[in-house]
C-alpha atoms as a PDB file:
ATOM      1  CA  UNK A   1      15.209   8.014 -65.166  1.00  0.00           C
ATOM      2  CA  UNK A   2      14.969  10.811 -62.726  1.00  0.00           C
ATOM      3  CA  UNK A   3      15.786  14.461 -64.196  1.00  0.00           C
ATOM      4  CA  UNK A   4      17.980  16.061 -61.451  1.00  0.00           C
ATOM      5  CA  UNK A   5      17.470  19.804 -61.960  1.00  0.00           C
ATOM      6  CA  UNK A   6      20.001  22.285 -59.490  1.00  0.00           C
ATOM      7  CA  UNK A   7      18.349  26.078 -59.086  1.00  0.00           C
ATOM      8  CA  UNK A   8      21.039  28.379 -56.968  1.00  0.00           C
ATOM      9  CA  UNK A   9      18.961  31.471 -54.910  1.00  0.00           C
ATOM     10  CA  UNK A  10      20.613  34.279 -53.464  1.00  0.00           C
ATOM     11  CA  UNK A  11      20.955  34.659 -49.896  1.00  0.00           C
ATOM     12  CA  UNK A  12      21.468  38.449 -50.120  1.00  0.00           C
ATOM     13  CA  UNK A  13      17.905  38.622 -51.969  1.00  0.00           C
ATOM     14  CA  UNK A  14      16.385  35.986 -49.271  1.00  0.00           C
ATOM     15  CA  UNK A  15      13.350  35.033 -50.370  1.00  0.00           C
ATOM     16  CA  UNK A  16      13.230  36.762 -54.152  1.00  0.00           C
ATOM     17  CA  UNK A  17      12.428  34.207 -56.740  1.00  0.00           C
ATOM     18  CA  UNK A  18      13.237  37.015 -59.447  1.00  0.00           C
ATOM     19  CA  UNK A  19      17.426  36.325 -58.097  1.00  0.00           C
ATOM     20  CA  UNK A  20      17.189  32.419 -58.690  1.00  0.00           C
ATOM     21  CA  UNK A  21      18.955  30.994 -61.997  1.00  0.00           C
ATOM     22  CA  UNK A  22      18.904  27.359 -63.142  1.00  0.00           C
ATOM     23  CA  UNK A  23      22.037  26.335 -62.954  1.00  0.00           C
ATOM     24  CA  UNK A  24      21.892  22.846 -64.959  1.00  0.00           C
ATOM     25  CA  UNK A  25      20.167  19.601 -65.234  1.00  0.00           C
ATOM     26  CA  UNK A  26      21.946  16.199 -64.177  1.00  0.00           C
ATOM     27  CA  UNK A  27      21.180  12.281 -65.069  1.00  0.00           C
ATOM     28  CA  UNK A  28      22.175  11.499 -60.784  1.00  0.00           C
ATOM     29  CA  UNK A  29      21.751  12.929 -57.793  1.00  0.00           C
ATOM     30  CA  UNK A  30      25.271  12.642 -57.296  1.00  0.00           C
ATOM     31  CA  UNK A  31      26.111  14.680 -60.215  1.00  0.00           C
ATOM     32  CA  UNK A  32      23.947  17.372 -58.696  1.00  0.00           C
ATOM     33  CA  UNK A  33      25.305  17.078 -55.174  1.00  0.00           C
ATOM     34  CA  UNK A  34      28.801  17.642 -56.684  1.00  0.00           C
ATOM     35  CA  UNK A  35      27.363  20.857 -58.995  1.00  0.00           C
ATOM     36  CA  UNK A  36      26.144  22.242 -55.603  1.00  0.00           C
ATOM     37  CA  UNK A  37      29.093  21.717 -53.877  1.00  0.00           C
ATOM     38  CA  UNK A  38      30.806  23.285 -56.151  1.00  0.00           C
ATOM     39  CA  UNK A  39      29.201  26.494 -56.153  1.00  0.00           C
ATOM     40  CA  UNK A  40      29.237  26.571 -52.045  1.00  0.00           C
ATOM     41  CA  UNK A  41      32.866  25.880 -52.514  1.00  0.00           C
ATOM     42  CA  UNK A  42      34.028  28.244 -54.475  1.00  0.00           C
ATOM     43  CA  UNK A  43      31.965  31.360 -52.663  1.00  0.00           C
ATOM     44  CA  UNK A  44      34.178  29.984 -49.544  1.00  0.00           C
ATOM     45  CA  UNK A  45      37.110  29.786 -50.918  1.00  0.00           C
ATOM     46  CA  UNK A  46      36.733  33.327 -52.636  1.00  0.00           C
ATOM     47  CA  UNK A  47      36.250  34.638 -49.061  1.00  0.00           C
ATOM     48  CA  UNK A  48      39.170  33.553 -47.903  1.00  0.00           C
ATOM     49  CA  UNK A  49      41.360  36.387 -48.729  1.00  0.00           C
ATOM     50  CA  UNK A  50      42.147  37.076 -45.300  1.00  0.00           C
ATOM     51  CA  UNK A  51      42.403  34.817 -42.163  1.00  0.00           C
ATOM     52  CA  UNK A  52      38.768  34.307 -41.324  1.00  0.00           C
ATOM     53  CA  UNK A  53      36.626  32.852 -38.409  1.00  0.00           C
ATOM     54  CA  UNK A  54      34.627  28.887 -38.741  1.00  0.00           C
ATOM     55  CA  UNK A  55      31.487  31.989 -37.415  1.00  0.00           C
ATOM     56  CA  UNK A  56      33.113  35.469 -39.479  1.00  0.00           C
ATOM     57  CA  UNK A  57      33.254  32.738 -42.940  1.00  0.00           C
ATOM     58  CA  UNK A  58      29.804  30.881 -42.348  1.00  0.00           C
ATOM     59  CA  UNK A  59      28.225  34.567 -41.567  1.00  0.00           C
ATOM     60  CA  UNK A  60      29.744  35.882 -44.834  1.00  0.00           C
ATOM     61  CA  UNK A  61      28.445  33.232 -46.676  1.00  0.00           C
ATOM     62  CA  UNK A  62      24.487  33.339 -45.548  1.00  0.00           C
ATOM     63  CA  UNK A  63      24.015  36.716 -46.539  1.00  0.00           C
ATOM     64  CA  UNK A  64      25.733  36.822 -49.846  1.00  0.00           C
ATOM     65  CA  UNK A  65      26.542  33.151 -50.990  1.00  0.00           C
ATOM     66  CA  UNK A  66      24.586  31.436 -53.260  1.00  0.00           C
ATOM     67  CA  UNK A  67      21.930  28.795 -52.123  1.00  0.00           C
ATOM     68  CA  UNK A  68      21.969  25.780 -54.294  1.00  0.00           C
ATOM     69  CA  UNK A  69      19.009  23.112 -54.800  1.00  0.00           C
ATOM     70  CA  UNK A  70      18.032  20.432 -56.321  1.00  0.00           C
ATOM     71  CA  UNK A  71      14.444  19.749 -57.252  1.00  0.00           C
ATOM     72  CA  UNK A  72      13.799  16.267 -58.596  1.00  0.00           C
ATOM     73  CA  UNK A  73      11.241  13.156 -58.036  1.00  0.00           C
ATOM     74  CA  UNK A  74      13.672  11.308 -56.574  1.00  0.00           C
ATOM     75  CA  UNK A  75      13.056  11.566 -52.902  1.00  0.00           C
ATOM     76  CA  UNK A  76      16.238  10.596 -51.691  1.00  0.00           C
ATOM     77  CA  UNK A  77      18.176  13.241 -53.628  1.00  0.00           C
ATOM     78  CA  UNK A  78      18.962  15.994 -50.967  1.00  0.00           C
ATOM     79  CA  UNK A  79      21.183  18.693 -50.221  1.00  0.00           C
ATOM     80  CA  UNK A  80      21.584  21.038 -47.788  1.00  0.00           C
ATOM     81  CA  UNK A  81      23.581  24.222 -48.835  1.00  0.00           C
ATOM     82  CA  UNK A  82      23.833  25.633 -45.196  1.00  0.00           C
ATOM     83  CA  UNK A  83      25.080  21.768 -43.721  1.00  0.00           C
ATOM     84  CA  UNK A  84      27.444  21.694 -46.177  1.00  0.00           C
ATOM     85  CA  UNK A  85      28.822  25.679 -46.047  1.00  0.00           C
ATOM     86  CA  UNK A  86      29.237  25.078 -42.129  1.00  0.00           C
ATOM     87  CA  UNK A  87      31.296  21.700 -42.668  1.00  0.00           C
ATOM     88  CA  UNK A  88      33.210  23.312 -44.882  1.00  0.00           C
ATOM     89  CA  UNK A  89      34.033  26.303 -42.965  1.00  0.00           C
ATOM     90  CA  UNK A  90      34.900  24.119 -40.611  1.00  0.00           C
ATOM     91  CA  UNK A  91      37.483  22.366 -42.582  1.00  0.00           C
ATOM     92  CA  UNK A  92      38.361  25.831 -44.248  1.00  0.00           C
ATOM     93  CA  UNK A  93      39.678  27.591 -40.797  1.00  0.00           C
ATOM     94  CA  UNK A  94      40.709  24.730 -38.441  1.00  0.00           C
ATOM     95  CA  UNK A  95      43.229  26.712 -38.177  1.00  0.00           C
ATOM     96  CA  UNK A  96      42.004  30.212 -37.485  1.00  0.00           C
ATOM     97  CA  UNK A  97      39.829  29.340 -34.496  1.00  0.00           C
END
């Protein structure tokens, strides 16, 4: 069975390896889907404070969010943390334009 291993990165250090924290290990994928949801979920939902933007949240959240992954063998275990930060800031300010 398949180790399913979520590492978060920092968008505000883009590219810095010395930022990135493992965040846990998981038997599924969906396990680690959920983990990385999670942790897109509650940047967004910190950054809510005031009425935002779908554009003003999703900006907000690729410079400082966090950037989860999952590395595994299993091919078929993917995430994206950008897909799922847009979607969500969609659902987020459906009501703010």
């Amino acid at each position: 069975m398949p180790t399913y291993t979520v590492f978060v990165d920092d968008n505000f250090h883009y590219m810095d390896q010395t930022e990135r924290y493992k965040h846990g290990d998981f038997d599924t994928c969906e396990a680690a889907i959920a983990a990385c949801k999670r942790i897109v979920d509650e940047f967004l939902l910190s950054s809510l404070e005031s009425p935002r933007t779908h554009d003003e949240l999703l900006t907000l959240y690729t410079i400082f969010g966090e950037d989860p992954f999952i590395q595994s063998p299993d091919p078929n275990c993917r995430f994206s943390a950008r897909d799922y930060a847009s979607q969500r800031c969609k659902d987020l300010t459906q009501t703010n334009g």
